[in-house]
Protein backbone atom coordinates (compact mmCIF):
# COMPACT_ATOMS: atom_id res chain seq x y z
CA UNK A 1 0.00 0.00 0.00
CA UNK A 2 3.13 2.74 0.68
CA UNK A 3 4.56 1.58 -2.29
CA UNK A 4 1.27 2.49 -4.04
CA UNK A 5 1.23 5.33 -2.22
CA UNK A 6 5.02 6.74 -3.40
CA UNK A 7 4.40 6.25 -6.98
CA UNK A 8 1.35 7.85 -7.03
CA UNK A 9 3.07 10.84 -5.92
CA UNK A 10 5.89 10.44 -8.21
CA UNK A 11 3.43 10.39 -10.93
CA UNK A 12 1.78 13.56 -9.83
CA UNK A 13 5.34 15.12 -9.82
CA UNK A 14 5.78 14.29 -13.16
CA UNK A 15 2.13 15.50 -14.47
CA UNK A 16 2.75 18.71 -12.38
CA UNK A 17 6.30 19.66 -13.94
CA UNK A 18 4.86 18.57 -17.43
CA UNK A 19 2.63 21.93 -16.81
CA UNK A 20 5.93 24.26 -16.33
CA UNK A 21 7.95 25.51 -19.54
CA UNK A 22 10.79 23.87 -20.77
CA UNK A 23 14.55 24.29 -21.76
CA UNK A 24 12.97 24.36 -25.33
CA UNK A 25 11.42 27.32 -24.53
CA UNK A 26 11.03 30.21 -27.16
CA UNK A 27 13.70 33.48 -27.10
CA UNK A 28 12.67 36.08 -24.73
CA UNK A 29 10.50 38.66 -25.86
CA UNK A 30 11.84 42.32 -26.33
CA UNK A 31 10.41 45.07 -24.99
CA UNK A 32 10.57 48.92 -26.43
CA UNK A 33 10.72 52.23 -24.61
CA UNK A 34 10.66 55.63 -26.21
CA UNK A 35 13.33 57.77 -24.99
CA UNK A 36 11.83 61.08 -27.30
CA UNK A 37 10.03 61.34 -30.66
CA UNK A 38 9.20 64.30 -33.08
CA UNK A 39 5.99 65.31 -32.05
CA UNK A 40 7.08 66.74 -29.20
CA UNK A 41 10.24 68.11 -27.09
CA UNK A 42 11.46 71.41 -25.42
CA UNK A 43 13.93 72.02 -28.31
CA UNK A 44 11.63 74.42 -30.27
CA UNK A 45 8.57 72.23 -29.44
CA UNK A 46 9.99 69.85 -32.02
CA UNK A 47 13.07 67.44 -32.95
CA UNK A 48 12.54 67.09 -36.99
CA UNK A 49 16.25 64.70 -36.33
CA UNK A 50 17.24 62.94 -34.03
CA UNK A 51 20.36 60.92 -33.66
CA UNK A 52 23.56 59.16 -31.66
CA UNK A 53 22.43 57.83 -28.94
CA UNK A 54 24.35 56.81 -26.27
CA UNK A 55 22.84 54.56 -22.94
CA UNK A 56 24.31 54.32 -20.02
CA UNK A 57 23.81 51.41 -17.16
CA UNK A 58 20.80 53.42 -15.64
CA UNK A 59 19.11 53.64 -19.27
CA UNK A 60 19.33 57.30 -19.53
CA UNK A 61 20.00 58.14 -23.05
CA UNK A 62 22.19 60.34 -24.71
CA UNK A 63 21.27 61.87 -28.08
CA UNK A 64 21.39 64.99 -30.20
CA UNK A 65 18.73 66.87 -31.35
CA UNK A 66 18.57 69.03 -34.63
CA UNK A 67 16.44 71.34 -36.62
CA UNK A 68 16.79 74.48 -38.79
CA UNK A 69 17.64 76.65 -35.83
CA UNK A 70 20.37 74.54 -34.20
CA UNK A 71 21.84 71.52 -32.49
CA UNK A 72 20.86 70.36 -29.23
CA UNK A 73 22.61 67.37 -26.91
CA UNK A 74 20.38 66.23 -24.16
CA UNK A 75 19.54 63.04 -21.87
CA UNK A 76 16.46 61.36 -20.73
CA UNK A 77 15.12 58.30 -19.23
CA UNK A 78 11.86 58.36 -21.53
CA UNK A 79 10.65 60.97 -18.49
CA UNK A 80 11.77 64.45 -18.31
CA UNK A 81 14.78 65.56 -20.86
CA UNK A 82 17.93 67.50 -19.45
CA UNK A 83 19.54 69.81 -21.66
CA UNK A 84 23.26 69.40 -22.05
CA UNK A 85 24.13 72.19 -24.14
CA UNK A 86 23.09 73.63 -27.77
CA UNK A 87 24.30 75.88 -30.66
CA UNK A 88 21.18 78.15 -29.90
CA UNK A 89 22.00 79.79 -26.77
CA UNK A 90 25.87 79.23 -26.44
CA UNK A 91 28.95 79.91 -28.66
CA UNK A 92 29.12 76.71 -30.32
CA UNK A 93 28.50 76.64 -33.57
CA UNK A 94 28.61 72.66 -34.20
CA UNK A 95 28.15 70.25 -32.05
CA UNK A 96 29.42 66.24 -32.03
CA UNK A 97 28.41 63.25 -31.38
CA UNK A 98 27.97 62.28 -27.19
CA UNK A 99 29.30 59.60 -25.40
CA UNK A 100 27.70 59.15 -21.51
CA UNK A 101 29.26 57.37 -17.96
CA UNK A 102 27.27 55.52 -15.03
CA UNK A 103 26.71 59.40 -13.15
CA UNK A 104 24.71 60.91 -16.40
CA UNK A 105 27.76 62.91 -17.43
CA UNK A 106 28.11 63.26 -20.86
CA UNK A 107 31.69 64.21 -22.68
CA UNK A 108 31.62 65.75 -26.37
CA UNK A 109 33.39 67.96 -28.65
CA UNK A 110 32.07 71.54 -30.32
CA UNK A 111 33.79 74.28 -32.10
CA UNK A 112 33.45 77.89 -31.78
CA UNK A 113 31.18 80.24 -33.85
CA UNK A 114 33.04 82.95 -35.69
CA UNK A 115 34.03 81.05 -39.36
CA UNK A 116 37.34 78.71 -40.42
CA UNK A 117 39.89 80.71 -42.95
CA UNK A 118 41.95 78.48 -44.51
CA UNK A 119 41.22 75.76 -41.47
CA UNK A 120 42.37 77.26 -39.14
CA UNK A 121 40.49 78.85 -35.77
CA UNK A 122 38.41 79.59 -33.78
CA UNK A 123 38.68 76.54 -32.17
CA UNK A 124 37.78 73.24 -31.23
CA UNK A 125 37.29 71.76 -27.87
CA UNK A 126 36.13 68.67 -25.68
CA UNK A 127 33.60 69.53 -23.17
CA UNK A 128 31.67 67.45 -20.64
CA UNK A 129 28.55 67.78 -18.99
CA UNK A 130 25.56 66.90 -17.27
CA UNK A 131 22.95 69.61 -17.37
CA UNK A 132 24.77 72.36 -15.45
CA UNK A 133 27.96 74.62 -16.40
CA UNK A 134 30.27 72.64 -19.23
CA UNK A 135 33.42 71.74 -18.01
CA UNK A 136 36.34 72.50 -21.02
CA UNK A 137 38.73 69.44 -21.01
CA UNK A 138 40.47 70.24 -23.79
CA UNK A 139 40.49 73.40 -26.32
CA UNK A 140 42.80 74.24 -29.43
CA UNK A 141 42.21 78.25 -30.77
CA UNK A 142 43.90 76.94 -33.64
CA UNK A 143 41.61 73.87 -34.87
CA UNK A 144 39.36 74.28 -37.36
CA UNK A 145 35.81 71.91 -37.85
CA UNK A 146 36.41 68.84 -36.45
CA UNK A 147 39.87 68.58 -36.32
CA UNK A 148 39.43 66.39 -32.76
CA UNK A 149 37.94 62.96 -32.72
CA UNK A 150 35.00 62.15 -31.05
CA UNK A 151 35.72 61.75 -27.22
CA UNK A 152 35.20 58.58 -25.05
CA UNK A 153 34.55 58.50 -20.71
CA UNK A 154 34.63 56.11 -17.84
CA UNK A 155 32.98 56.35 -14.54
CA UNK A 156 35.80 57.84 -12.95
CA UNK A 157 35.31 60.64 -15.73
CA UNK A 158 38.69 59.90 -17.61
CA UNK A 159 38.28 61.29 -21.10
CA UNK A 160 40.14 60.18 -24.15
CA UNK A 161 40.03 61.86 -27.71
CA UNK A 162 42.54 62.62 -30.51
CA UNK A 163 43.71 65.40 -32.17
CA UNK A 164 43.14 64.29 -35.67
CA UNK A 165 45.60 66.73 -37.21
CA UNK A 166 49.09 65.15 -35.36
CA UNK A 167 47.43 62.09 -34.74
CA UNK A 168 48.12 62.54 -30.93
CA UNK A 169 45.85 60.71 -28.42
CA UNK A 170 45.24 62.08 -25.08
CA UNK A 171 43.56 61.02 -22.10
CA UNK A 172 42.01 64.00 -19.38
CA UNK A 173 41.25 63.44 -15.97
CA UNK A 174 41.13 65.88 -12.89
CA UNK A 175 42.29 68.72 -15.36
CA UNK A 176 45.40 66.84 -16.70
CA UNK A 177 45.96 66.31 -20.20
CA UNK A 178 48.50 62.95 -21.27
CA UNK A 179 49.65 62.26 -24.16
CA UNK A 180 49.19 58.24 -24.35
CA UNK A 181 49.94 57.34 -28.12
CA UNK A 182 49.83 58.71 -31.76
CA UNK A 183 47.55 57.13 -33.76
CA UNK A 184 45.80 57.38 -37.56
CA UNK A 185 43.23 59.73 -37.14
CA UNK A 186 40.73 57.43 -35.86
CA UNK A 187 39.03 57.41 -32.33
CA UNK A 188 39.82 56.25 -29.58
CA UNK A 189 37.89 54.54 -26.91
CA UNK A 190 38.37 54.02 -23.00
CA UNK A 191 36.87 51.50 -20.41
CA UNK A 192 36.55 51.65 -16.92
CA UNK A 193 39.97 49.96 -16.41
CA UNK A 194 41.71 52.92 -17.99
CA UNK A 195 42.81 50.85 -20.92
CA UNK A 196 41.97 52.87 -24.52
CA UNK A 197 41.47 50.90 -28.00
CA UNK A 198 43.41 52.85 -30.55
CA UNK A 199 44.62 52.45 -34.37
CA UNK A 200 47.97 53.36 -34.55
CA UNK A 201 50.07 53.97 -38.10
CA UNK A 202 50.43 51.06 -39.92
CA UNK A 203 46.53 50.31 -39.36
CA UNK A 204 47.40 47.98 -36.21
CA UNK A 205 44.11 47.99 -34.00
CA UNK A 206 45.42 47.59 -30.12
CA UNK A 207 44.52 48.63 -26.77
CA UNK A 208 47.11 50.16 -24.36
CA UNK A 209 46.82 50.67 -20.43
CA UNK A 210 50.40 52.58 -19.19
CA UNK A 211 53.09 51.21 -21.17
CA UNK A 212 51.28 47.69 -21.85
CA UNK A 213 50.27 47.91 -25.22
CA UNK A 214 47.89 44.64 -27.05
CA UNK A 215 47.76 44.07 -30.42
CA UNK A 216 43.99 42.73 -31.29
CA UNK A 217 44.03 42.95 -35.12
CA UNK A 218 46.17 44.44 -38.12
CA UNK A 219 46.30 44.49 -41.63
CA UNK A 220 48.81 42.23 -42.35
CA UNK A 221 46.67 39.00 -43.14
CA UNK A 222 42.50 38.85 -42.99
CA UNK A 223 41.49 42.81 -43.52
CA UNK A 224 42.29 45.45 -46.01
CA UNK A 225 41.43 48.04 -43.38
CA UNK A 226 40.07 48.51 -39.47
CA UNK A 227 37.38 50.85 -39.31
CA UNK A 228 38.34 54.26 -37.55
CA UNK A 229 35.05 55.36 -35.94
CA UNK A 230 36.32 53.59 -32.81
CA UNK A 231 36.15 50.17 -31.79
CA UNK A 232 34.82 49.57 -28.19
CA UNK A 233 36.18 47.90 -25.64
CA UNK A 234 34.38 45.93 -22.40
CA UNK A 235 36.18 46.03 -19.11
CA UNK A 236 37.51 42.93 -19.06
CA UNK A 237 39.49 44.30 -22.45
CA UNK A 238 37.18 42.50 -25.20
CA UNK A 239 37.48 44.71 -28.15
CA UNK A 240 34.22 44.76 -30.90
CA UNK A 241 35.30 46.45 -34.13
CA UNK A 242 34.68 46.07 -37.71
CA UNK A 243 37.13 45.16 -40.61
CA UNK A 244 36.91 44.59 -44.31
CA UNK A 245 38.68 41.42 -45.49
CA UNK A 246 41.27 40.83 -47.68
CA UNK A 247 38.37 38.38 -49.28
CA UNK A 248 36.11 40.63 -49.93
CA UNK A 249 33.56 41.79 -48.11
CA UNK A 250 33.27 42.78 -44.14
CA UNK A 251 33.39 41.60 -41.04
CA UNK A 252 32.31 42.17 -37.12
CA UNK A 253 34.95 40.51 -34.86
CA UNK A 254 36.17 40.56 -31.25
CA UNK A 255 39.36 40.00 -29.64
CA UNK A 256 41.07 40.72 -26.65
CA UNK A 257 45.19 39.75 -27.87
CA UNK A 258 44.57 36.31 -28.81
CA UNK A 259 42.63 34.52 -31.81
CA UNK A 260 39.66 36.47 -33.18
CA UNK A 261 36.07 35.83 -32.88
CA UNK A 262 33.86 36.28 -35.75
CA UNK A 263 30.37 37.77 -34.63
CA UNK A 264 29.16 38.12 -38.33
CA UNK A 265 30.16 38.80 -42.04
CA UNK A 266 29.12 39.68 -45.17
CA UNK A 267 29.29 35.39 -46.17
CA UNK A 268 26.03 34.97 -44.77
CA UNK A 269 22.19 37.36 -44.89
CA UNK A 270 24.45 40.52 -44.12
CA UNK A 271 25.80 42.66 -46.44
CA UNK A 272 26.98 45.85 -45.34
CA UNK A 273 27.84 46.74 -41.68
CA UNK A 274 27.00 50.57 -40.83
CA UNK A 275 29.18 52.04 -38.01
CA UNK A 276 30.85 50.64 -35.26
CA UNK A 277 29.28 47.75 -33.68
CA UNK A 278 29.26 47.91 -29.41
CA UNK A 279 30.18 45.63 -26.75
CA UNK A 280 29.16 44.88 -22.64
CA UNK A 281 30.57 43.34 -19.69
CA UNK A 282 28.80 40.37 -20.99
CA UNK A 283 30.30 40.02 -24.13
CA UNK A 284 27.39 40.78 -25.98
CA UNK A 285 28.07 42.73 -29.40
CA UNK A 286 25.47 44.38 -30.93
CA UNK A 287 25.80 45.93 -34.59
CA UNK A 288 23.52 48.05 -37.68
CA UNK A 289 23.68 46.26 -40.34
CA UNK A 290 21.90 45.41 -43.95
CA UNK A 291 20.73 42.36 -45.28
CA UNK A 292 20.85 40.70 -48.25
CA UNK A 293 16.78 40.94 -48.59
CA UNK A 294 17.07 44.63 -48.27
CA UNK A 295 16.36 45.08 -44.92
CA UNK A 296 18.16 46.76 -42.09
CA UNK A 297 17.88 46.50 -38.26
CA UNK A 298 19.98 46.29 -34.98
CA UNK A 299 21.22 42.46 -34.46
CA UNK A 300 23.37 40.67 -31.95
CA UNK A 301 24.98 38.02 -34.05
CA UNK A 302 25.28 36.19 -36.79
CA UNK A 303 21.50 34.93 -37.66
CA UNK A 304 18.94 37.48 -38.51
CA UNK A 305 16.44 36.20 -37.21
CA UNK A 306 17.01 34.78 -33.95
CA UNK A 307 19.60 37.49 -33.14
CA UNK A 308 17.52 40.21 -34.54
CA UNK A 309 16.30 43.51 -32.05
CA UNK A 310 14.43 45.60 -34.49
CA UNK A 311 14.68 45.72 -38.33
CA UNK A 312 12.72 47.50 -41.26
CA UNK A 313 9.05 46.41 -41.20
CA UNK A 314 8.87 45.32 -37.49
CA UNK A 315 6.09 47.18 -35.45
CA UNK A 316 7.02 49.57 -33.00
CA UNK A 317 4.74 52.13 -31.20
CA UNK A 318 1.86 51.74 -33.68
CA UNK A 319 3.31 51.89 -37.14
CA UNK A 320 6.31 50.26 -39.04
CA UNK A 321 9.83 50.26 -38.76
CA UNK A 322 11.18 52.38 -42.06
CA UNK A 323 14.58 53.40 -41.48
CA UNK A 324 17.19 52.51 -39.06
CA UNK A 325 18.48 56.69 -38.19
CA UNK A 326 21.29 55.77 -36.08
CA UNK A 327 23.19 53.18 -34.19
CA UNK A 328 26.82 53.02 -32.34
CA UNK A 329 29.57 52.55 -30.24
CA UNK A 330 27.74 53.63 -27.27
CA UNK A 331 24.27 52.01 -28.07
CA UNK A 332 24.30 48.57 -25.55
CA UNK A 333 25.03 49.22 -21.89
CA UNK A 334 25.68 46.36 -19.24
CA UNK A 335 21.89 45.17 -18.92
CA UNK A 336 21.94 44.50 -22.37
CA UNK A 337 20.07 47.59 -23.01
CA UNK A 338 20.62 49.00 -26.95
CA UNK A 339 19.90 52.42 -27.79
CA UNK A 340 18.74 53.43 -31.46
CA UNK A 341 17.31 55.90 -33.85
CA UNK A 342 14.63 54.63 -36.21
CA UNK A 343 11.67 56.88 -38.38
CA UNK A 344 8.79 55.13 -38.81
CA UNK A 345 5.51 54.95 -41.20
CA UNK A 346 3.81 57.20 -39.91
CA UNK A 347 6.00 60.04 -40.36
CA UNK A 348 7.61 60.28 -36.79
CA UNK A 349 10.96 59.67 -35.64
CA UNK A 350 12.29 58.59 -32.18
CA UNK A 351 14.97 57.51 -30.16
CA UNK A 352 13.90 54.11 -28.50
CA UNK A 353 15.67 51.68 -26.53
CA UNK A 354 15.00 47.57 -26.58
CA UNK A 355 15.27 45.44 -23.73
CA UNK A 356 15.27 41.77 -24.23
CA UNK A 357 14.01 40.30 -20.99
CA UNK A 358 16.13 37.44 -19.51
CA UNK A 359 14.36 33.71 -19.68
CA UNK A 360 13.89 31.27 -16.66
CA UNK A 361 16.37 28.43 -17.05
CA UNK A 362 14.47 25.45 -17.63
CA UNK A 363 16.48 22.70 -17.57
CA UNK A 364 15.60 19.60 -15.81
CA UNK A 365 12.62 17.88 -17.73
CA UNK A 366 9.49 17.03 -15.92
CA UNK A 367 10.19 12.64 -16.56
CA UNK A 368 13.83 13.34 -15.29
CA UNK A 369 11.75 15.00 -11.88
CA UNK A 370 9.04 12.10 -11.49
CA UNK A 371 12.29 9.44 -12.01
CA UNK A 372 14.21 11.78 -9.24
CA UNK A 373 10.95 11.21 -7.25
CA UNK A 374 10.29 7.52 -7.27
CA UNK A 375 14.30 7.10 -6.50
CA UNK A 376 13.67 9.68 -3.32
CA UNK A 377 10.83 7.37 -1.81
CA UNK A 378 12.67 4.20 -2.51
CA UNK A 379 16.24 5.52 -0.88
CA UNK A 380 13.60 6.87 2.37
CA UNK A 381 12.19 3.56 2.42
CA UNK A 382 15.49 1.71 2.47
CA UNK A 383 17.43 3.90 5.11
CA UNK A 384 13.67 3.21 7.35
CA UNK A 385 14.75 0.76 9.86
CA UNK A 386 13.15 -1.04 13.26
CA UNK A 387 13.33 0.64 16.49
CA UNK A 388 12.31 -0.37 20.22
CA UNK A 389 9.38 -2.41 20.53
CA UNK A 390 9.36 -2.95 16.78
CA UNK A 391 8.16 0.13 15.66
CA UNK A 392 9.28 1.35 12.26
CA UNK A 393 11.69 5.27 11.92
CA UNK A 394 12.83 7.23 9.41
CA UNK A 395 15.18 10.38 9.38
């Protein structure tokens, strides 16, 4: 009769877990926030463009904001937007692309109004910011346009750019400017570790930290060329960065000083990478790219349809996906949050930010649970034993 009893019970173990989902679950779904769109924002009561976002670990976005009038930079969580700084009511006259750290401050560079003869003046400089007074990292009176690359910061606010006339790349913190390498014009990016991905002469892609200096990819066998609109870098020293190949074609890869990892290429649905692709703590790369079909979107690896976030003709807020606006090096923070620019069908355009929510892990099966079960009574059963007077115990 207990023996009756015990599988019985297994058996209702096993019905039971055949109710729960399993490892073969589906992917997790993705979510969508809007960060801003065009019909409506304090710059002018309108953003006709919006662009280059950039999310930190909090999900507060990064982006610039454009119309006939000017060029705005500014931050929000999808809530209220903070105004960095804009060619409206300051003495810039353009305005570059931001990059944002873990405390909302956001580093970028602007030049002066007042003209360029013959490229030179009135200046260029690197500025950071996080709603209040600007603080001026860097400035050259002499530098015309954007003669300074984009700028990169950590979390301890350690700023790195390049002066893309000598080639010289500096890092800034607490006011003091070093002089780290001389690179190719291209820009460079820092992690929280201190250690900056660079392309130095001779199109060598490497990181350096102090006087240890990595090489992670050159020309001299697979690619024709590194891109030079930076190539991101986790804190653990993973570098994402995309190549074209001496093949033919291009490539996103990672490496870190040892054998490359191919994240996707141009051999399978893809066939053109835009921009730089961006990495996390977790390894995760995300990248813009095309498709062979026609079709563009954010992806995370190498099939386009399992590793897809958004692409043309997805949904999104009520209407369809048109265009992919803008995607980049500082698009994916470290809860695999990516940040992107996208117009849609019905004539808006917005900066949103997907979240792919994190499945349960499944991955004991319900007969492998009523099998654990019956062995669990059996094994009590055995170790039961006689006791004073006869009488049966069990632990």
């Amino acid at each position: 009769m207990t023996v009756i009893r015990n599988l019985a019970a297994a058996m209702v173990l096993g019905i039971v877990v055949n109710l729960l989902p399993t490892s073969k679950a589906t992917a997790a779904a993705i979510t969508f926030k809007k960060i801003v769109d065009t019909t409506s924002s304090p710059f002018n009561g309108s953003y006709p463009e919006l662009f280059s976002p950039a999310i930190n670990d909090s999900g507060r976005v990064a982006f610039i904001a454009e119309d006939e009038t000017g060029r705005g930079i500014f931050t929000s969580n999808g809530g209220s937007v903070i105004k960095i700084t804009d060619t409206i009511n300051s003495s810039f006259e353009t305005i570059g692309n931001p990059a944002i750290n873990n405390s909302g401050t956001v580093a970028f560079r602007a030049a002066l109004k007042g003209g360029v003869l013959n490229g030179v003046g009135p200046g260029v400089g690197i500025y950071t910011g996080n709603g209040g007074a600007l603080n001026t990292i860097s400035f050259n009176a002499n530098a015309g346009s954007f003669l300074v690359s984009q700028p990169s910061i950590n979390d301890s606010g350690t700023v790195v750019f390049a002066d893309n006339e000598s080639g010289d790349i500096y890092t800034s913190k607490n006011g003091k400017l070093t002089l780290i390498a001389n690179g190719n014009g291209t820009t460079p990016v820092i992690n929280n570790q201190g250690t900056v991905s660079l392309v130095l002469p001779g199109a060598s892609l490497v990181t350096r930290n102090n006087q240890v200096t990595t090489t992670i990819a050159d020309t001299k066998s697979s690619f024709t060329s590194l891109s030079g609109d930076g190539s991101p870098l986790n804190d653990q020293g993973t570098v994402a960065f995309l190549a074209y190949l001496n093949s033919g074609g291009q490539g996103i890869f990672t490496g870190n000083g040892g054998s490359l990892n191919t994240i996707a290429d141009t051999n399978g649905a893809f066939s053109t990478f835009f921009d730089s692709p961006a990495i996390n703590n977790q390894r995760t790369v995300a990248f813009w790219a095309f498709l062979d079909s026609g079709e563009e979107g954010i992806f995370t690896g190498s099939d386009p349809v399992n590793n897809k976030i958004i692409a043309t003709g997805d949904q999104l807020f009520g209407s369809t996906v048109t265009e992919i606006n803008s995607f980049g090096l500082g698009g994916l923070n470290n809860r695999g949050q990516i940040a992107f620019g996208a117009s849609l069908a019905d004539g808006t355009k917005g900066i949103y930010v997907a979240t792919r929510a994190v499945p349960e892990p499944y991955t004991v099966t319900s007969s492998g649970l009523a099998l654990a079960g019956l062995v669990f009574f059996k094994r009590r059963r055995q170790r039961r034993g006689k006791g004073a007077g006869g009488r049966e115990y069990g632990e």
